[in-house]
N, C-alpha and C. Protein backbone atom coordinates (compact mmCIF):
# COMPACT_ATOMS: atom_id res chain seq x y z
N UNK A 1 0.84 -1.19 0.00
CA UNK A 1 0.00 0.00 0.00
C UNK A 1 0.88 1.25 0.00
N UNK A 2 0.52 2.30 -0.34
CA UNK A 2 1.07 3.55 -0.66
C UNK A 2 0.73 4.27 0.45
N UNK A 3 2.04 5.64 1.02
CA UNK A 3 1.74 5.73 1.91
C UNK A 3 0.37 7.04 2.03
N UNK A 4 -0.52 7.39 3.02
CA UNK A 4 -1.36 7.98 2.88
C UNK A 4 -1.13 9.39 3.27
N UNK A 5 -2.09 10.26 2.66
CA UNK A 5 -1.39 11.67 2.70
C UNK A 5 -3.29 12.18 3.09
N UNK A 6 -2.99 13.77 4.03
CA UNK A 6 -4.02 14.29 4.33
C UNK A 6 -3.54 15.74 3.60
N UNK A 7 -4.42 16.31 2.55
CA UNK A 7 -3.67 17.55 1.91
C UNK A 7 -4.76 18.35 2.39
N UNK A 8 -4.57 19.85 2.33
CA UNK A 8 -5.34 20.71 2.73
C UNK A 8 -4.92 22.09 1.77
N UNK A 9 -6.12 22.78 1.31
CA UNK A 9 -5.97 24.13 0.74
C UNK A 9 -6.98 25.14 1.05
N UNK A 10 -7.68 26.27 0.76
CA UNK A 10 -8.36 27.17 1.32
C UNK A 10 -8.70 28.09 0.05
N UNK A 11 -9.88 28.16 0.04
CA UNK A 11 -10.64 28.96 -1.01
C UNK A 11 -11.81 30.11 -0.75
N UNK A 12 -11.66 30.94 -1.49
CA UNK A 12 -12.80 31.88 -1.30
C UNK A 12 -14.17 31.96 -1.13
N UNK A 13 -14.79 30.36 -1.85
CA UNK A 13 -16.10 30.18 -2.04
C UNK A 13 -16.46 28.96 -1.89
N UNK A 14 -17.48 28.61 -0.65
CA UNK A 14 -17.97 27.18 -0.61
C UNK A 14 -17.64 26.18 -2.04
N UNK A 15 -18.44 27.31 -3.28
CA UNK A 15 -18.60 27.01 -4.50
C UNK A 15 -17.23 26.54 -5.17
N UNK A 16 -16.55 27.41 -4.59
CA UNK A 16 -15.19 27.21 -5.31
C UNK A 16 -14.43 25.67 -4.92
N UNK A 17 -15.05 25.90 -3.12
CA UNK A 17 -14.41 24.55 -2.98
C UNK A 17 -15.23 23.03 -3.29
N UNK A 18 -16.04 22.99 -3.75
CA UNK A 18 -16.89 21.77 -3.91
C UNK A 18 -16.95 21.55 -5.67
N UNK A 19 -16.56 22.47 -6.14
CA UNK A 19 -16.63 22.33 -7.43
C UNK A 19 -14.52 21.47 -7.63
N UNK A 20 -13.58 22.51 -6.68
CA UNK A 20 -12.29 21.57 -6.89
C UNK A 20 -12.38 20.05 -6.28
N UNK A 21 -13.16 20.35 -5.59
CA UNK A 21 -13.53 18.71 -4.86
C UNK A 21 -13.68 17.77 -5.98
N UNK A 22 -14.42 18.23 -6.56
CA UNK A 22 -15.73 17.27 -7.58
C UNK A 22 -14.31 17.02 -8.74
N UNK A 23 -13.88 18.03 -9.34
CA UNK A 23 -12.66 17.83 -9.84
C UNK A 23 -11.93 16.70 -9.78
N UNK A 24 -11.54 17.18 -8.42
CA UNK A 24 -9.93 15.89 -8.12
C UNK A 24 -10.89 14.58 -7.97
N UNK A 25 -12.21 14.26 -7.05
CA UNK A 25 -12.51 12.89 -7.09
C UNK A 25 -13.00 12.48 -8.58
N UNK A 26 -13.53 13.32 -9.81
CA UNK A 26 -13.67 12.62 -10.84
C UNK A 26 -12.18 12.01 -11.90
N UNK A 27 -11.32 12.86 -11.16
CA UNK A 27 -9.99 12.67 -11.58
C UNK A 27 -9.28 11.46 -10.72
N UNK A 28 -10.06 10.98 -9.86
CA UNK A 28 -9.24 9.87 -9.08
C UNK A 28 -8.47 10.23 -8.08
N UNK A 29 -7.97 11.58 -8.09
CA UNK A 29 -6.60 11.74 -7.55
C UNK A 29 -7.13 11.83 -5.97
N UNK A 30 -8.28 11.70 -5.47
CA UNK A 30 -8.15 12.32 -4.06
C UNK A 30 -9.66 10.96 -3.85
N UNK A 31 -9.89 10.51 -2.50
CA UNK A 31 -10.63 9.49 -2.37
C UNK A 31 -11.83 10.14 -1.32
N UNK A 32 -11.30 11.29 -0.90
CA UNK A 32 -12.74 12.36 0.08
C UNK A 32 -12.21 13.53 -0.13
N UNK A 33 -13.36 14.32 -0.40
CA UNK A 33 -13.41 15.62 0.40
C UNK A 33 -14.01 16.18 0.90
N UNK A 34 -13.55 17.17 1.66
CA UNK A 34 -14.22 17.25 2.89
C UNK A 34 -14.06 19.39 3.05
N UNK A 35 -15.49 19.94 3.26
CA UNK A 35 -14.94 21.62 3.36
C UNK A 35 -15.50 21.82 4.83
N UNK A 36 -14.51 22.60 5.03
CA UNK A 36 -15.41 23.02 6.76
C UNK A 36 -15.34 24.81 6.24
N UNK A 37 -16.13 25.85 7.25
CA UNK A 37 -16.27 27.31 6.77
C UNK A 37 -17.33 27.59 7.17
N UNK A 38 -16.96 28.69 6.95
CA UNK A 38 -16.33 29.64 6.91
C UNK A 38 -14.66 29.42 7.93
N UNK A 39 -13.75 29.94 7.65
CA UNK A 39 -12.62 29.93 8.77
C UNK A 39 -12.05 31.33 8.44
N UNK A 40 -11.41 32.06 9.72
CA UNK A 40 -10.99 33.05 9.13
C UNK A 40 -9.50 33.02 9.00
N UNK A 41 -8.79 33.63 7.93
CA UNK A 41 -7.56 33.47 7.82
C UNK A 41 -7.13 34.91 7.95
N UNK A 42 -5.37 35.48 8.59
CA UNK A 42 -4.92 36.11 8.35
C UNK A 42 -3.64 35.83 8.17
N UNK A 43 -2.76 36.68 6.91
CA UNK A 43 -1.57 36.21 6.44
C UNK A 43 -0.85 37.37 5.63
N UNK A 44 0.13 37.75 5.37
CA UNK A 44 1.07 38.70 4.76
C UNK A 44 0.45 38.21 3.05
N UNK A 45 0.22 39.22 2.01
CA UNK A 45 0.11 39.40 0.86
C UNK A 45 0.73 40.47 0.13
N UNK A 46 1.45 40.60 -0.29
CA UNK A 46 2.24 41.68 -1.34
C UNK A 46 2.24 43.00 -0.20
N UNK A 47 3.16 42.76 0.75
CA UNK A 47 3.60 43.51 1.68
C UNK A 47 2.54 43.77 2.78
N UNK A 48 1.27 43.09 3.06
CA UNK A 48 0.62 43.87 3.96
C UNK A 48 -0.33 42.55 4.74
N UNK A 49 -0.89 42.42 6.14
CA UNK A 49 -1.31 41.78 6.39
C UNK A 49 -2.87 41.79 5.97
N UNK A 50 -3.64 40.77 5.63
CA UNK A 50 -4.40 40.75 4.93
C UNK A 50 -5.28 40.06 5.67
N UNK A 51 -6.52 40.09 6.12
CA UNK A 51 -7.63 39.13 6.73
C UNK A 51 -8.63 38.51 5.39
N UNK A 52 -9.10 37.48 5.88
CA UNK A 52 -10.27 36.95 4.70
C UNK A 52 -10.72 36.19 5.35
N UNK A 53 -12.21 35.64 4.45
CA UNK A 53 -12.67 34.54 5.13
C UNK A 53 -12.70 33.45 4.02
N UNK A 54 -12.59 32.46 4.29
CA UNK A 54 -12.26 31.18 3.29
C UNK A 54 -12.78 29.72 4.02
N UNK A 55 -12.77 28.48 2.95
CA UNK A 55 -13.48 27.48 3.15
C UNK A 55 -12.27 26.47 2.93
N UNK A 56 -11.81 25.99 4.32
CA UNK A 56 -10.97 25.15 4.01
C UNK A 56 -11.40 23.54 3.25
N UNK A 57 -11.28 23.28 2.30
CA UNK A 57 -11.09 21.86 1.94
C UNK A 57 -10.12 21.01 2.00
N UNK A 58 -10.32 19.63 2.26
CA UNK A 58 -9.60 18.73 2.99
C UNK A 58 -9.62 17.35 2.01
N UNK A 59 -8.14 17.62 1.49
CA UNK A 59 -8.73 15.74 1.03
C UNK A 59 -7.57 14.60 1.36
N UNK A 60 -8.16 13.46 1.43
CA UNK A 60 -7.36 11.89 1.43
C UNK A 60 -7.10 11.55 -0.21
N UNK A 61 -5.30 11.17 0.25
CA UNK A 61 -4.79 11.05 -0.91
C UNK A 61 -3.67 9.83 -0.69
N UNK A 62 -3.13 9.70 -1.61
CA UNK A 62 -1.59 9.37 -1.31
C UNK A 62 -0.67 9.44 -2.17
N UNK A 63 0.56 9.62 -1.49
CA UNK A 63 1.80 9.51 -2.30
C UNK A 63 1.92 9.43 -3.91
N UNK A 64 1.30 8.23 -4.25
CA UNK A 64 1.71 8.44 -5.78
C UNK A 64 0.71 9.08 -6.46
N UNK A 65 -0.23 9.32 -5.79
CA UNK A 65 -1.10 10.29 -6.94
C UNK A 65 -1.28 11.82 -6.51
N UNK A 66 0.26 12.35 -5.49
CA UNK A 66 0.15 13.52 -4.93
C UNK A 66 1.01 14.44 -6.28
N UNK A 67 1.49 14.31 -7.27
CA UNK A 67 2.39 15.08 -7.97
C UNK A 67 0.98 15.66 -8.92
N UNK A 68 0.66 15.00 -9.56
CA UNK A 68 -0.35 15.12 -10.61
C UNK A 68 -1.84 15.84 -9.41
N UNK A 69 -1.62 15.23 -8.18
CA UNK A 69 -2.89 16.22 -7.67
C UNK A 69 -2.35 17.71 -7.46
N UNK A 70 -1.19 17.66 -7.26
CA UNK A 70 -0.48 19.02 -6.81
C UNK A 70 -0.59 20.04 -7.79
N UNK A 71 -0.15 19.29 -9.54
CA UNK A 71 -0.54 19.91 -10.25
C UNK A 71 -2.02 20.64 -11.02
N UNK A 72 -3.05 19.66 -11.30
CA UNK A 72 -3.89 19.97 -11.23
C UNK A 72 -4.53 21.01 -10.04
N UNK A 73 -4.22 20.98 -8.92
CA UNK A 73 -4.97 21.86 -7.69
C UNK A 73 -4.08 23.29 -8.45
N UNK A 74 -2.94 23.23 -8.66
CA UNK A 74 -1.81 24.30 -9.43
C UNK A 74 -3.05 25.00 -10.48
N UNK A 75 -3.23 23.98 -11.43
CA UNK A 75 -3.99 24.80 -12.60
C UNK A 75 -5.29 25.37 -12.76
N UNK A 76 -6.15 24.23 -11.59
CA UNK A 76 -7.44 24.59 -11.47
C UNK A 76 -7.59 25.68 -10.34
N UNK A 77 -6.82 26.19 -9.01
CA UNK A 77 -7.30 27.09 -8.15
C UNK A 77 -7.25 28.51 -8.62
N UNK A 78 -8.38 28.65 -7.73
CA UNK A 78 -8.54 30.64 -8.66
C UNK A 78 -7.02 31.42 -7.68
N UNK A 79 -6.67 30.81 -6.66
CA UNK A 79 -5.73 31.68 -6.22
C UNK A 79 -4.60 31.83 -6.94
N UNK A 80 -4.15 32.82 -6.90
CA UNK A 80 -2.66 33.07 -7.48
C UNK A 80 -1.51 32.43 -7.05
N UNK A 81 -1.60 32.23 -5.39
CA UNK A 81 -1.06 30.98 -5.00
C UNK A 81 -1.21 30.40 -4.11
N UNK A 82 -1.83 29.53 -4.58
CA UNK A 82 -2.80 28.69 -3.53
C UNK A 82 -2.06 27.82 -2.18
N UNK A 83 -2.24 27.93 -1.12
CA UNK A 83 -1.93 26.97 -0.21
C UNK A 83 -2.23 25.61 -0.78
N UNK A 84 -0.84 24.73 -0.56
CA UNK A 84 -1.10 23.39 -0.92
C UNK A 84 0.01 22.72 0.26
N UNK A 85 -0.88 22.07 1.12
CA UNK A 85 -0.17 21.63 2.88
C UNK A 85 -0.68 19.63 1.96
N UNK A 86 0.58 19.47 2.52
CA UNK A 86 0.53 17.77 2.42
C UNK A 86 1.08 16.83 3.62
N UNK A 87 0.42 16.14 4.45
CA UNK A 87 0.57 15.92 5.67
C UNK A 87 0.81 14.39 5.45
N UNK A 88 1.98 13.54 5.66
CA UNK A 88 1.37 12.13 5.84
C UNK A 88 1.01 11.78 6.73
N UNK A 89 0.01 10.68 6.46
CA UNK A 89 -1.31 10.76 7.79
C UNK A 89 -0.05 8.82 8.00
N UNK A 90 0.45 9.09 9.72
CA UNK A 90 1.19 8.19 10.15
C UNK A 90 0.30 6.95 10.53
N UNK A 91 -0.75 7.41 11.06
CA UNK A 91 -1.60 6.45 11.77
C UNK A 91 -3.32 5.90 11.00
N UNK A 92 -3.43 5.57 10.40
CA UNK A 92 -4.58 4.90 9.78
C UNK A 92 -5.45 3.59 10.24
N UNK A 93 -6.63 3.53 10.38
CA UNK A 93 -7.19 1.67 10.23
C UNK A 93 -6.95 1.40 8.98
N UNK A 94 -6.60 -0.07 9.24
CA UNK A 94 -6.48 -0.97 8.17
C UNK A 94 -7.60 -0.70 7.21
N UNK A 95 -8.60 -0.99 7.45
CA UNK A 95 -9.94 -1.09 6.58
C UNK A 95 -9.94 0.37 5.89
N UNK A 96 -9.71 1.41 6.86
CA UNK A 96 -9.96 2.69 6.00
C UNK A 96 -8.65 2.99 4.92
N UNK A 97 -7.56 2.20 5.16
CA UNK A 97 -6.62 2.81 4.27
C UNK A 97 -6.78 2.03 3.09
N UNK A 98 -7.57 0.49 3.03
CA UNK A 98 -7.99 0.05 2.06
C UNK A 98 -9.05 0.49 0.98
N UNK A 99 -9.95 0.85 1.79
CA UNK A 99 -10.41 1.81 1.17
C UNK A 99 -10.09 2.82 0.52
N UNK A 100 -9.24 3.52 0.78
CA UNK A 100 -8.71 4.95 0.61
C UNK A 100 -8.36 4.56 -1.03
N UNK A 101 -6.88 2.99 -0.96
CA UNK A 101 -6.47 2.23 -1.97
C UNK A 101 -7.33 2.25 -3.06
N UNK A 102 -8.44 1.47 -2.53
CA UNK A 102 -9.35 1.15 -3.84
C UNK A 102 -10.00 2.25 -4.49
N UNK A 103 -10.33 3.32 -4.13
CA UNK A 103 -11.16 4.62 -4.57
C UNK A 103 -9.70 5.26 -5.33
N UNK A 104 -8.90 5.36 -5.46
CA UNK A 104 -7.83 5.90 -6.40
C UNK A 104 -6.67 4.91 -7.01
N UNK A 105 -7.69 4.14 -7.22
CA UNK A 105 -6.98 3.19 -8.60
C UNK A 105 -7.69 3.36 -10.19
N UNK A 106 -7.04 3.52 -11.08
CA UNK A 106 -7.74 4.03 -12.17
C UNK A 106 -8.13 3.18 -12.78
């Protein structure tokens, strides 16, 4: 089995994020997603601190199908530059990481 990855990015619009969702799972590359939001973010942007509110989305992935998700999330997000956090998830159930397996095999 491949090892499993929890990625996370943040978008402007529920819409925005359920539509990249729908994306990556028709693309295989991601096996859930998941948006929580409103959250509020603050962070430095072209010299100045910047507040917003955004919809974090959350998806289960792994390893070998993280290059090609990285890219695609690259081409499809409206941000200019999008947060892209890739976590490997150390601790899993058996059953769920099989799962995870079978939902991103092409």
């Amino acid at each position: 089995m491949h090892v499993p990855l929890l990625i996370t990015t943040t978008l402007e619009s529920r819409a925005d994020a359920e539509k990249l969702g729908t994306l990556l799972l028709q693309k295989r590359l991601i096996a859930c997603a998941q948006i929580s939001g409103p959250v509020s973010s603050s962070y430095w942007w072209q010299g100045e601190i910047v507040s917003a509110e955004e919809y974090l989305l959350t998806m289960k992935s792994n390893e070998l199908r993280y290059k090609e998700l990285e890219q695609v999330l690259r081409e499809a997000h409206p941000y200019e530059v999008p947060e892209i956090i890739a976590t490997v998830i150390t601790h899993l159930s058996e059953g769920y990481h099989q799962w995870l397996e079978k939902e991103l095999e092409r």
